[in-house]
PDB file of N, CA and C in Angstrom:
ATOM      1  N   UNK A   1       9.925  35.433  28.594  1.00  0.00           N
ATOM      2  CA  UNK A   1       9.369  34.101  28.571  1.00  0.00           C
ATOM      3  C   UNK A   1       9.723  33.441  29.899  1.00  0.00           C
ATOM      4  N   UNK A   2       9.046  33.416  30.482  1.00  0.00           N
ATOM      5  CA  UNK A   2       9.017  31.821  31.750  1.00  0.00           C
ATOM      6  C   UNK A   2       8.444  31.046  31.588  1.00  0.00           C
ATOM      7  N   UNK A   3       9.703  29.598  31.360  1.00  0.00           N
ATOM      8  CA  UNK A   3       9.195  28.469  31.829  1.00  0.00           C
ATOM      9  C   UNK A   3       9.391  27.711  33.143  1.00  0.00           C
ATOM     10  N   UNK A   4       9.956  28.307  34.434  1.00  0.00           N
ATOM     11  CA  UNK A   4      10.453  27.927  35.556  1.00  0.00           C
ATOM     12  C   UNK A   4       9.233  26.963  35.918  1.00  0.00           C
ATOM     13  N   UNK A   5      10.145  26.169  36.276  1.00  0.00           N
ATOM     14  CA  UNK A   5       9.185  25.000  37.370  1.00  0.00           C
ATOM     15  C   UNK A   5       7.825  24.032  36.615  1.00  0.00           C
ATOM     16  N   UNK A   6       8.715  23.906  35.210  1.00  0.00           N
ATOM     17  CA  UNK A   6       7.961  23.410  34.296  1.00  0.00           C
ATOM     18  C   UNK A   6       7.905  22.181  34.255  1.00  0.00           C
ATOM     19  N   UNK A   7       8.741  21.452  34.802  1.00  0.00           N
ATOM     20  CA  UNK A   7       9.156  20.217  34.920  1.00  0.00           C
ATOM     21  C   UNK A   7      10.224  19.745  33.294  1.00  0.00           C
ATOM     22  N   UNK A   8      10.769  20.553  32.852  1.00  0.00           N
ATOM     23  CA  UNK A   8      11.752  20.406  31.907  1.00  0.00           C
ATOM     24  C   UNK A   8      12.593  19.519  31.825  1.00  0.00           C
ATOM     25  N   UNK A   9      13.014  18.582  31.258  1.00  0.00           N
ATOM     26  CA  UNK A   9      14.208  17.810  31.129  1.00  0.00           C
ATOM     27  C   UNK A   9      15.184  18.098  30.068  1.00  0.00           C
ATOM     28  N   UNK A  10      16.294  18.060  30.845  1.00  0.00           N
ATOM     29  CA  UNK A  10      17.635  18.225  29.639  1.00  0.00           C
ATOM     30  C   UNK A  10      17.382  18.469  28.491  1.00  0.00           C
ATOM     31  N   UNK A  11      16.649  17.499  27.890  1.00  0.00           N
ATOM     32  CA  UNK A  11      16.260  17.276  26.177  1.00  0.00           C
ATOM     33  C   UNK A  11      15.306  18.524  25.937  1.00  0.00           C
ATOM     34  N   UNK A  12      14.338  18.518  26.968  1.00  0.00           N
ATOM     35  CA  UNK A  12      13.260  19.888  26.385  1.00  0.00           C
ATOM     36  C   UNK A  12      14.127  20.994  27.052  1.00  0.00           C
ATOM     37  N   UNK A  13      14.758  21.284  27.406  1.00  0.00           N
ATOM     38  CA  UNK A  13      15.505  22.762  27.430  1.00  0.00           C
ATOM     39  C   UNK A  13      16.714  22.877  26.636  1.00  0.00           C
ATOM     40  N   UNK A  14      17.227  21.665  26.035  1.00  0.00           N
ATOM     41  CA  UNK A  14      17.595  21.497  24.767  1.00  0.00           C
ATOM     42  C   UNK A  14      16.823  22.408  23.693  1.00  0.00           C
ATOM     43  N   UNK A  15      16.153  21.586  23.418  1.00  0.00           N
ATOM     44  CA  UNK A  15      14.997  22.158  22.214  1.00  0.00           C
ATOM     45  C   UNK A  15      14.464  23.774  23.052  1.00  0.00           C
ATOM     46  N   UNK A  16      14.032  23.887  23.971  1.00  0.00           N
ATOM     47  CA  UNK A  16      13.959  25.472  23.940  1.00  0.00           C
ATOM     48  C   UNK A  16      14.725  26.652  23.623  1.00  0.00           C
ATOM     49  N   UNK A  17      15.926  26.259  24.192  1.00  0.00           N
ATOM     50  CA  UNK A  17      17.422  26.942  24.096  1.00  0.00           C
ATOM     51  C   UNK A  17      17.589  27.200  22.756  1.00  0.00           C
ATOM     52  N   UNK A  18      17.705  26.483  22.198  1.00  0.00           N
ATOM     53  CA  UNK A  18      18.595  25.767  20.699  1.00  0.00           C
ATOM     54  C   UNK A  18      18.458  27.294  20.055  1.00  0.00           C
ATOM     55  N   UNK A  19      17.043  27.524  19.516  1.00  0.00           N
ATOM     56  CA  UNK A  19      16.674  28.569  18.890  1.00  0.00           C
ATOM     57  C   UNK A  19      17.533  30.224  19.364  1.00  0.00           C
ATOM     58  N   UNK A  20      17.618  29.725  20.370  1.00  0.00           N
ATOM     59  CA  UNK A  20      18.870  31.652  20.805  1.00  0.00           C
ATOM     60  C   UNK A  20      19.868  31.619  20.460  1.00  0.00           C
ATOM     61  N   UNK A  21      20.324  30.137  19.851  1.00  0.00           N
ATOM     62  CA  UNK A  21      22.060  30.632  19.302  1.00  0.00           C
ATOM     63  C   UNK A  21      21.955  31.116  17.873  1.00  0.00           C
ATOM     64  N   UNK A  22      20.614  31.143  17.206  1.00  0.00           N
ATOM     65  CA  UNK A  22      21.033  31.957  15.692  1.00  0.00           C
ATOM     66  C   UNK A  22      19.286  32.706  16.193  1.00  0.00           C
ATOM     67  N   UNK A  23      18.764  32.728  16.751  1.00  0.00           N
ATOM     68  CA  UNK A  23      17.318  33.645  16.031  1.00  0.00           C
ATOM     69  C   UNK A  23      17.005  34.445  17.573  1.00  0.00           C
ATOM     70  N   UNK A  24      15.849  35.322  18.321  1.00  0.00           N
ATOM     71  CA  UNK A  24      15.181  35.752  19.359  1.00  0.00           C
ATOM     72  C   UNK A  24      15.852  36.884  19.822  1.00  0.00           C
ATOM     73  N   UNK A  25      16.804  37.845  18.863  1.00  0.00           N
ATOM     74  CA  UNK A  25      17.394  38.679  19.755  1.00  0.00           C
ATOM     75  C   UNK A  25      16.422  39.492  20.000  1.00  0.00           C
ATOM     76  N   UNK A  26      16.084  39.616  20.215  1.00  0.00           N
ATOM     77  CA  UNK A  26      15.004  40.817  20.530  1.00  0.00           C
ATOM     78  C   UNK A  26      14.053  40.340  22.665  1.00  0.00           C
ATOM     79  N   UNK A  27      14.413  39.697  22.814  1.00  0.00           N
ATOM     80  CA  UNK A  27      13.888  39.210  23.999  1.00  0.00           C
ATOM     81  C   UNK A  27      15.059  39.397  24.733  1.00  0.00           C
ATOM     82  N   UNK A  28      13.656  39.923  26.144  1.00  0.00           N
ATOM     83  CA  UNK A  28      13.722  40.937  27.395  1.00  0.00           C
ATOM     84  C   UNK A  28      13.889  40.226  28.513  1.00  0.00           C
ATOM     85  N   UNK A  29      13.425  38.767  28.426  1.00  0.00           N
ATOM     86  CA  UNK A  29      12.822  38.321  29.449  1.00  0.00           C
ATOM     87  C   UNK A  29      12.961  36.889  29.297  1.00  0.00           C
ATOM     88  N   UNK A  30      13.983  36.265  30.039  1.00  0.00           N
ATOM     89  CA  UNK A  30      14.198  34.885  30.113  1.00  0.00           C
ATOM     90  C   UNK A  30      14.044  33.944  31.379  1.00  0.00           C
ATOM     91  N   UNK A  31      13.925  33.160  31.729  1.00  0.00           N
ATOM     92  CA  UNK A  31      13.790  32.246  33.215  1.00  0.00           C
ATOM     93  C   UNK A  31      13.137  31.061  32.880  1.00  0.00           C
ATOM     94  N   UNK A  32      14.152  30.191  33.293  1.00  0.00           N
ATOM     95  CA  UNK A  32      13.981  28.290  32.607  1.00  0.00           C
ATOM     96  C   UNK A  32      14.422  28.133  34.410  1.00  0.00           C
ATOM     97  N   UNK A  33      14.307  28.434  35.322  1.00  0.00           N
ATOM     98  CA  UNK A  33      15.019  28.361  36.544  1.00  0.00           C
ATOM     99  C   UNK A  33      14.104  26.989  36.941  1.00  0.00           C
ATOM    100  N   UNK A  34      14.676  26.129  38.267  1.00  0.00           N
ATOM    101  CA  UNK A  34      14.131  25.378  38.879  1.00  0.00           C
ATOM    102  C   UNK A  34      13.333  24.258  37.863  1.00  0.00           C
ATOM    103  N   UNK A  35      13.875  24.299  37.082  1.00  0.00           N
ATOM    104  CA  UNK A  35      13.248  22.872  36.120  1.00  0.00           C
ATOM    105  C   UNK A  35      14.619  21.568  36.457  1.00  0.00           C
ATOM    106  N   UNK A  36      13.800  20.255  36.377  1.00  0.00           N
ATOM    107  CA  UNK A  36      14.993  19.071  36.791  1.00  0.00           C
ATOM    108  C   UNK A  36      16.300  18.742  35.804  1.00  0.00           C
ATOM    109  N   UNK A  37      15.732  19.732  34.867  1.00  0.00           N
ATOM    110  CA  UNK A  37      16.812  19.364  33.706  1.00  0.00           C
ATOM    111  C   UNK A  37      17.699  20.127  33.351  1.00  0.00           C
ATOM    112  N   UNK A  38      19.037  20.183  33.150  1.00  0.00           N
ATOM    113  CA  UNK A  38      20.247  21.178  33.173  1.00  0.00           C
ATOM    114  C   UNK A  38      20.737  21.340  31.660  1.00  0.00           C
ATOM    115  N   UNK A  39      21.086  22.218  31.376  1.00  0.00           N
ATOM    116  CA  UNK A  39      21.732  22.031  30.128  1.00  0.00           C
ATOM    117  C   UNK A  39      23.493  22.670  30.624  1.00  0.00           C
ATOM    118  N   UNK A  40      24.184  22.191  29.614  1.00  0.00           N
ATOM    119  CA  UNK A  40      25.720  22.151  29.986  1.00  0.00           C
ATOM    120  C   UNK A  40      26.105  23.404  29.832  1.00  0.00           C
ATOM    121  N   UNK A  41      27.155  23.994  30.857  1.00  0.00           N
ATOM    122  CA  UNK A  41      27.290  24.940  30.591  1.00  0.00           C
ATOM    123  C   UNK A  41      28.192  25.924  29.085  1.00  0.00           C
ATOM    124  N   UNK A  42      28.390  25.199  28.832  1.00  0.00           N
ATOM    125  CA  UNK A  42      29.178  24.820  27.285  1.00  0.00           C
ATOM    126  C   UNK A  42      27.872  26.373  26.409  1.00  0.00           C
ATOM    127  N   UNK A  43      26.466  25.974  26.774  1.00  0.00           N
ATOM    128  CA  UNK A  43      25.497  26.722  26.221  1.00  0.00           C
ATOM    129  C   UNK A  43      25.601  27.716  26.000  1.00  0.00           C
ATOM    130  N   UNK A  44      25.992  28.763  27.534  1.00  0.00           N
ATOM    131  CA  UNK A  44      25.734  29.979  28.115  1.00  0.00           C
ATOM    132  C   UNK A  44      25.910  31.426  27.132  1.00  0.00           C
ATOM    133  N   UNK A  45      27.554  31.159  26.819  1.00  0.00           N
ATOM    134  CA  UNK A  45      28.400  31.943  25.571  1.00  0.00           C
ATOM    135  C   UNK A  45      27.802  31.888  24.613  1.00  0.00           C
ATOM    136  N   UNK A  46      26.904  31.143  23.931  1.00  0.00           N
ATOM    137  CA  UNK A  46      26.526  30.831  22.880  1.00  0.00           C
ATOM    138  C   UNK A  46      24.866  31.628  22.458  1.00  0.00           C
ATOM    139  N   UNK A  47      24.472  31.500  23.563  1.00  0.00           N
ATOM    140  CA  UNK A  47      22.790  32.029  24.039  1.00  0.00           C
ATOM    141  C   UNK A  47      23.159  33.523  24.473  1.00  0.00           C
ATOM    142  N   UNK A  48      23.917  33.750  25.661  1.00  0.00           N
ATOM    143  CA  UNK A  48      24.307  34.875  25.856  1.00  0.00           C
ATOM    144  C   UNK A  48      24.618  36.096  24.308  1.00  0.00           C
ATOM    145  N   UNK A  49      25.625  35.529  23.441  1.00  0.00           N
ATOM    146  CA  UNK A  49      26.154  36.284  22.493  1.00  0.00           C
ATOM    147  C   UNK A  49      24.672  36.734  21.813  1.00  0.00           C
ATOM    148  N   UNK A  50      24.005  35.797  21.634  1.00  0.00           N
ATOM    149  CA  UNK A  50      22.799  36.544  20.487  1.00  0.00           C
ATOM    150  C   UNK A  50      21.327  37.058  21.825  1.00  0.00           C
ATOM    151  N   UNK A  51      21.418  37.510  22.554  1.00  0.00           N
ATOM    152  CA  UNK A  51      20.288  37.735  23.115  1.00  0.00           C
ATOM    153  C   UNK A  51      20.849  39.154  23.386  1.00  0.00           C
ATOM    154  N   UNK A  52      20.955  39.909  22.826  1.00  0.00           N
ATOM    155  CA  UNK A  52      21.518  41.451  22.955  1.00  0.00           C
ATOM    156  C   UNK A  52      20.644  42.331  23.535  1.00  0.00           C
ATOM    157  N   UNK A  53      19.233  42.089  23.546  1.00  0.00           N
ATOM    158  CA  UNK A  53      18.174  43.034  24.289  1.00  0.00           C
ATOM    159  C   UNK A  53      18.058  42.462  26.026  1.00  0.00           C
ATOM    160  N   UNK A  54      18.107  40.968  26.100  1.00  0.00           N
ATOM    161  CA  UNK A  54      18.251  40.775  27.298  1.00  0.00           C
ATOM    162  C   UNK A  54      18.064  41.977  28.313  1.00  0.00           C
ATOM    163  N   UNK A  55      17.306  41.429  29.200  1.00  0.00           N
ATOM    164  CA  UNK A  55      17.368  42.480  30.684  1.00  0.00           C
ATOM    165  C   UNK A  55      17.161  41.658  32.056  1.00  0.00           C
ATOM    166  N   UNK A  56      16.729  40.441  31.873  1.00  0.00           N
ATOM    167  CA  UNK A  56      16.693  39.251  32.925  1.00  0.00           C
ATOM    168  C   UNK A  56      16.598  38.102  32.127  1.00  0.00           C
ATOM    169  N   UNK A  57      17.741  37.656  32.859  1.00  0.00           N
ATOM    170  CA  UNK A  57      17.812  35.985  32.444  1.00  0.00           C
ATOM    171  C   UNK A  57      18.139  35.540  33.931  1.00  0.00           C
ATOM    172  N   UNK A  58      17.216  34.250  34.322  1.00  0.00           N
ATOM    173  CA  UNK A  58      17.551  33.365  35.561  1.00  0.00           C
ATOM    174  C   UNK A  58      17.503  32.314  34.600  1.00  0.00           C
ATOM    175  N   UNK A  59      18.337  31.511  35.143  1.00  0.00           N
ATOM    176  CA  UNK A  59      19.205  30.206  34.883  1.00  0.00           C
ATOM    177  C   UNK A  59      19.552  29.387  36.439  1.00  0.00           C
ATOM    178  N   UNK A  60      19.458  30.141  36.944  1.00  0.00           N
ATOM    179  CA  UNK A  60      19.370  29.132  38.663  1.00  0.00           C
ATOM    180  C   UNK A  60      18.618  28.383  38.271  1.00  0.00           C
ATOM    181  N   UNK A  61      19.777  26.353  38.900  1.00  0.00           N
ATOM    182  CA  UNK A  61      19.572  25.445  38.851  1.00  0.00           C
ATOM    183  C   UNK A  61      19.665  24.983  37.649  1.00  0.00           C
ATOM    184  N   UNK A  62      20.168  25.819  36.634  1.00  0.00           N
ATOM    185  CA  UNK A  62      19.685  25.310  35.131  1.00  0.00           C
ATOM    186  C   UNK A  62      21.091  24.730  34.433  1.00  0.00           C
ATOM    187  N   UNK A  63      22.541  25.336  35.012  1.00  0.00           N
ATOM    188  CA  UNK A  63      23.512  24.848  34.515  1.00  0.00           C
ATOM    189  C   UNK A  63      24.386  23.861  34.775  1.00  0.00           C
ATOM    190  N   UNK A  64      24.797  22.747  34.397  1.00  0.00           N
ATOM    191  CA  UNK A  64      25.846  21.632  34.645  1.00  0.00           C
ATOM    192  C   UNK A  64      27.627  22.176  33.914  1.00  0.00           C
ATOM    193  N   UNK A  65      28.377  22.020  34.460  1.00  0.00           N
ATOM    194  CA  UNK A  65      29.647  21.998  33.945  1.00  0.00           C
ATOM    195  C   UNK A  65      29.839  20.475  33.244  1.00  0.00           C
ATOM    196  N   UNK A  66      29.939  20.588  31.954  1.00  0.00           N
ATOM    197  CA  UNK A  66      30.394  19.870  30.611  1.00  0.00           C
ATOM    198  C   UNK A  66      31.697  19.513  30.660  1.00  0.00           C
ATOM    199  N   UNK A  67      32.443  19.941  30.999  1.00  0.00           N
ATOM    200  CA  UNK A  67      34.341  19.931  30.759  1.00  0.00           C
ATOM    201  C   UNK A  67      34.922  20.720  31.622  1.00  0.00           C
ATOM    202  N   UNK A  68      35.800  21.363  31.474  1.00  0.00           N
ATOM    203  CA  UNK A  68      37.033  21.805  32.319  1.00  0.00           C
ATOM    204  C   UNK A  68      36.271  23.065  32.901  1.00  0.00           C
ATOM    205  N   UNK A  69      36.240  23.053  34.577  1.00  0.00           N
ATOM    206  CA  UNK A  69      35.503  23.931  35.244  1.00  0.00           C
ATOM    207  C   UNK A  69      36.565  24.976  35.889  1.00  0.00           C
ATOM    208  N   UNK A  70      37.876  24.823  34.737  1.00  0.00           N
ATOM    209  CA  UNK A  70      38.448  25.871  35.464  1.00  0.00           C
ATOM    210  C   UNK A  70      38.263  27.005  34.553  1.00  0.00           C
ATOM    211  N   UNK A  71      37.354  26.783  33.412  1.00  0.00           N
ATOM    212  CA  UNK A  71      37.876  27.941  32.673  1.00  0.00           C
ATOM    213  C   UNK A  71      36.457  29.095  32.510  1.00  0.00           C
ATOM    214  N   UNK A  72      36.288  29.974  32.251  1.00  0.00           N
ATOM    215  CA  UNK A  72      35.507  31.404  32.848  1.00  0.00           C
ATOM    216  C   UNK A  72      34.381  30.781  32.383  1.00  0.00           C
ATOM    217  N   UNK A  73      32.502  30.823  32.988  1.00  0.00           N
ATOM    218  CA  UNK A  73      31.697  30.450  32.778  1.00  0.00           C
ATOM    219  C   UNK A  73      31.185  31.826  32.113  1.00  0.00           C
ATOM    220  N   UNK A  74      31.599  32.657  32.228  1.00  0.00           N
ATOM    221  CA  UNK A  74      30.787  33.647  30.909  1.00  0.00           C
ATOM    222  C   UNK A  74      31.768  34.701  31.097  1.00  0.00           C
ATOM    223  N   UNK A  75      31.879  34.458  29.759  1.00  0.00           N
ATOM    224  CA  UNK A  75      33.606  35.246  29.433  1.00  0.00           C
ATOM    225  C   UNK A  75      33.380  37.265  29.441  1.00  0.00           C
ATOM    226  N   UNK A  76      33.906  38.070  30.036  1.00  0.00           N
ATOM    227  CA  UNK A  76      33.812  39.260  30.117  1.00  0.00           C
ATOM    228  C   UNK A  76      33.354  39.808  28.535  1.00  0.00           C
ATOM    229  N   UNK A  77      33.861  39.161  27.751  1.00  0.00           N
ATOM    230  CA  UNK A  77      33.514  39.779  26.672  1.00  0.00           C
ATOM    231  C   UNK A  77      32.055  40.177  26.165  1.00  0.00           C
ATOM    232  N   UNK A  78      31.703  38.745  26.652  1.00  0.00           N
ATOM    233  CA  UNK A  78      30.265  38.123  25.852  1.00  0.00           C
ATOM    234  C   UNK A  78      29.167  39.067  27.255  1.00  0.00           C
ATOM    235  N   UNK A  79      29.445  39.901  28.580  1.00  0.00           N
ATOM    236  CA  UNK A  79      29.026  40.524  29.076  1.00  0.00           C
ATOM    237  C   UNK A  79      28.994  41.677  28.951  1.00  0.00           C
ATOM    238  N   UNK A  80      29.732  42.227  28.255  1.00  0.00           N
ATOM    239  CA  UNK A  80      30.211  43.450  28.149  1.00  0.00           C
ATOM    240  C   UNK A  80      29.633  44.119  27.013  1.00  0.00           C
ATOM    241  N   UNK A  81      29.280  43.103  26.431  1.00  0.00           N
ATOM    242  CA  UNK A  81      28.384  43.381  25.010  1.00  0.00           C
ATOM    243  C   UNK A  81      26.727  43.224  25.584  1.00  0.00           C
ATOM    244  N   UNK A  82      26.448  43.048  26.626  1.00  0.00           N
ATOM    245  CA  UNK A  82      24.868  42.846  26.745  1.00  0.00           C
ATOM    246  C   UNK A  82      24.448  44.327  28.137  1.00  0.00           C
ATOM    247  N   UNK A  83      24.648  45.162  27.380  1.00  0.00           N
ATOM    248  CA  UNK A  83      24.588  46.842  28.012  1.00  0.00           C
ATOM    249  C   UNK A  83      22.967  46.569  29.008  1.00  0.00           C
ATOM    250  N   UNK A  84      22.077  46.247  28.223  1.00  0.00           N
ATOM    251  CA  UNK A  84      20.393  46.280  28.714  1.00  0.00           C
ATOM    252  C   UNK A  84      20.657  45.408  29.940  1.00  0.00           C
ATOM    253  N   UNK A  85      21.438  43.971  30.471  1.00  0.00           N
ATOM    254  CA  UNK A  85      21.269  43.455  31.581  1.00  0.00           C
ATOM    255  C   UNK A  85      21.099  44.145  32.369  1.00  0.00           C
ATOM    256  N   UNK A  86      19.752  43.846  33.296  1.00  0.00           N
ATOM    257  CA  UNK A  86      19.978  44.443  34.620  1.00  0.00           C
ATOM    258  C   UNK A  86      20.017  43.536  35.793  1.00  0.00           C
ATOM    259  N   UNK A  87      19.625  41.973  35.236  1.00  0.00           N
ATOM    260  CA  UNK A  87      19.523  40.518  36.123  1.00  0.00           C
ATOM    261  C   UNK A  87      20.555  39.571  35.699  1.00  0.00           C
ATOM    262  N   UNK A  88      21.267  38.738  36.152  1.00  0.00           N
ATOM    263  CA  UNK A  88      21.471  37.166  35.711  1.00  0.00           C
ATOM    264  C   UNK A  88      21.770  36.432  36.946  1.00  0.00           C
ATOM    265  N   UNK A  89      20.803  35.896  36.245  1.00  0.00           N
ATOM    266  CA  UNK A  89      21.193  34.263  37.544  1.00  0.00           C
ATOM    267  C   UNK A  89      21.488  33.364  37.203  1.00  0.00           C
ATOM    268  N   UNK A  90      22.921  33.063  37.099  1.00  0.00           N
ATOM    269  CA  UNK A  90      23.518  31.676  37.487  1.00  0.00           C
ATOM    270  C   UNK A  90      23.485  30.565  38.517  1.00  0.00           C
ATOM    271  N   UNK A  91      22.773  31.261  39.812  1.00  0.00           N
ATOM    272  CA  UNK A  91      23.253  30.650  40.984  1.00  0.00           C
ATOM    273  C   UNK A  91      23.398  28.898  40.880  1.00  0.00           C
ATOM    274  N   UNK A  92      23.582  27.878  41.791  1.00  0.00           N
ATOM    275  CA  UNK A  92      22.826  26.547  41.376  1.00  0.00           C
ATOM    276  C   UNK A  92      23.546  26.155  40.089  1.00  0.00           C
ATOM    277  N   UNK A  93      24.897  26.800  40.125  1.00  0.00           N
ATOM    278  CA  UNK A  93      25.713  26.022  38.953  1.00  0.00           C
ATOM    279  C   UNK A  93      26.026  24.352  39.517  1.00  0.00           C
ATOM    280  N   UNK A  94      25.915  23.385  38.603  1.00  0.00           N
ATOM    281  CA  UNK A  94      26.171  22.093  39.362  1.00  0.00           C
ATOM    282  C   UNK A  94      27.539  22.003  38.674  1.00  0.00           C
ATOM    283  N   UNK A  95      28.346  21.635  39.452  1.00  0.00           N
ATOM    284  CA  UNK A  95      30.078  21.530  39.560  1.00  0.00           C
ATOM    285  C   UNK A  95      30.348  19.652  39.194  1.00  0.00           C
ATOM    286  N   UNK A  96      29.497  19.231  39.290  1.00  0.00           N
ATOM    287  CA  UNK A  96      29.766  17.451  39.456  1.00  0.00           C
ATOM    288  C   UNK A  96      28.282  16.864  40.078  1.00  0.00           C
ATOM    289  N   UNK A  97      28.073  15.536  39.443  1.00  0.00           N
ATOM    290  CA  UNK A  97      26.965  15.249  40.192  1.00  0.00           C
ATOM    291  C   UNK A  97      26.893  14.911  41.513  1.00  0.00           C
ATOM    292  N   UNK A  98      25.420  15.000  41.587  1.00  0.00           N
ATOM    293  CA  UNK A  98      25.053  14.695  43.087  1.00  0.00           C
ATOM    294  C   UNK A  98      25.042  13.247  43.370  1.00  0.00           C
ATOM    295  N   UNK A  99      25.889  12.795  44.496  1.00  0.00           N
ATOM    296  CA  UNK A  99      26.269  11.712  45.496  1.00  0.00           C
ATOM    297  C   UNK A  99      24.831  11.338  46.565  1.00  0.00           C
ATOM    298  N   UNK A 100      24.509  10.244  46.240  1.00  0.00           N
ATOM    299  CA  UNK A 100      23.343  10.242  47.541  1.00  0.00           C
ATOM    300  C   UNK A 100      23.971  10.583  48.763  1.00  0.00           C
ATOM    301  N   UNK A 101      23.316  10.965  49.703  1.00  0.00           N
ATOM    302  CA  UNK A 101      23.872  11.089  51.044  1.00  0.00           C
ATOM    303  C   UNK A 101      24.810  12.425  51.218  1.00  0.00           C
ATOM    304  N   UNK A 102      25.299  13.102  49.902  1.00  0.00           N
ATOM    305  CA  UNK A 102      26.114  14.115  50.487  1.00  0.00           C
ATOM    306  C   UNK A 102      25.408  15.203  49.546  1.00  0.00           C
ATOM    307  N   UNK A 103      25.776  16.593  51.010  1.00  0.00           N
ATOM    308  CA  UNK A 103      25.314  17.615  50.861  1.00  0.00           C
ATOM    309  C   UNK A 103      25.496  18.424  49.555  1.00  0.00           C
ATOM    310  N   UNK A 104      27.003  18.136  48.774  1.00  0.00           N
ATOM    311  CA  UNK A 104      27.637  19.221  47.925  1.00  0.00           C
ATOM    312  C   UNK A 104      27.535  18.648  46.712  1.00  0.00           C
ATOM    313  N   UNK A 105      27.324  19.566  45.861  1.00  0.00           N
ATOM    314  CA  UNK A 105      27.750  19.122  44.493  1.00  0.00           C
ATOM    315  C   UNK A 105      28.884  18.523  43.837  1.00  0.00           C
ATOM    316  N   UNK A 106      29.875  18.566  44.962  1.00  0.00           N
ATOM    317  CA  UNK A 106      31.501  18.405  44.435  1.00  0.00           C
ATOM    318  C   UNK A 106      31.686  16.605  44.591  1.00  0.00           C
ATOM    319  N   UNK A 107      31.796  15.933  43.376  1.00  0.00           N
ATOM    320  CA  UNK A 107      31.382  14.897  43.756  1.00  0.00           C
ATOM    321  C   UNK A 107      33.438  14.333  44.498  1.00  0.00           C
ATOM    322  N   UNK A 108      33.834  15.186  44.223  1.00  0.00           N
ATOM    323  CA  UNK A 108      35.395  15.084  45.330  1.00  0.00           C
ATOM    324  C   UNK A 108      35.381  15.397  46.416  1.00  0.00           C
ATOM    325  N   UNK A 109      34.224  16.015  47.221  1.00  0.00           N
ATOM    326  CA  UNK A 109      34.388  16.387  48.284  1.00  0.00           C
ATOM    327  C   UNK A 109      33.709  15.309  49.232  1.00  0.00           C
ATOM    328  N   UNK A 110      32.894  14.369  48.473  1.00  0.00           N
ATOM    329  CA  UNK A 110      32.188  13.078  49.074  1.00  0.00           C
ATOM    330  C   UNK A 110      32.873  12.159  49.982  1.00  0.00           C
ATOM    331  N   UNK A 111      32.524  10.933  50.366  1.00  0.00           N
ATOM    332  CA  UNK A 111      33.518  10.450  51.202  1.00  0.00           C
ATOM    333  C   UNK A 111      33.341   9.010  49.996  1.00  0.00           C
TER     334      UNK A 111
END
């Protein structure tokens, strides 16, 4: 399934998502990439665990950190169990929001 560059917001990739934490294992083919709307990364573990056929998932641009960004964004376990990956894209994780005027996501690294 691609919906990249759909113009998605938070709420509708909400509601798209939702459905992979109990139903869709059977899908090959994921990419929500480059839409304006992020869902938290809190998601990932959750979507990840039941998509067991998986073979590409892009998620560039698609994830926000929710809470404590020190702790593993997709835990070895919940990878180790998805044998068929042959893609994932995380890239475009957002760390903190964006500051007008500055380049980084880190909204500590701003002036």
């Amino acid at each position: 399934m691609d919906v990249s560059s759909c113009g998605l917001c938070e709420k509708q990739l909400r509601h798209l998502v939702s459905p992979f934490l109990d139903h869709y294992h059977a899908l090959l083919y994921l990419n929500i990439s480059e839409n304006p709307g992020r869902l938290p990364a809190s998601f990932l573990p959750g979507i990840l665990c039941n998509l067991y056929q998986i073979r590409h998932l892009n998620l560039h641009g698609s994830l926000q950190a929710d809470g404590d960004v020190s702790e593993t964004l997709v835990p070895f376990e919940i990878l180790d169990r998805l044998t068929n990956l042959e893609k994932l894209d995380i890239s475009g994780f957002l760390v903190g929001r964006i500051l007008p005027g500055c380049p980084l996501s880190l909204t500590d690294a701003c002036p």
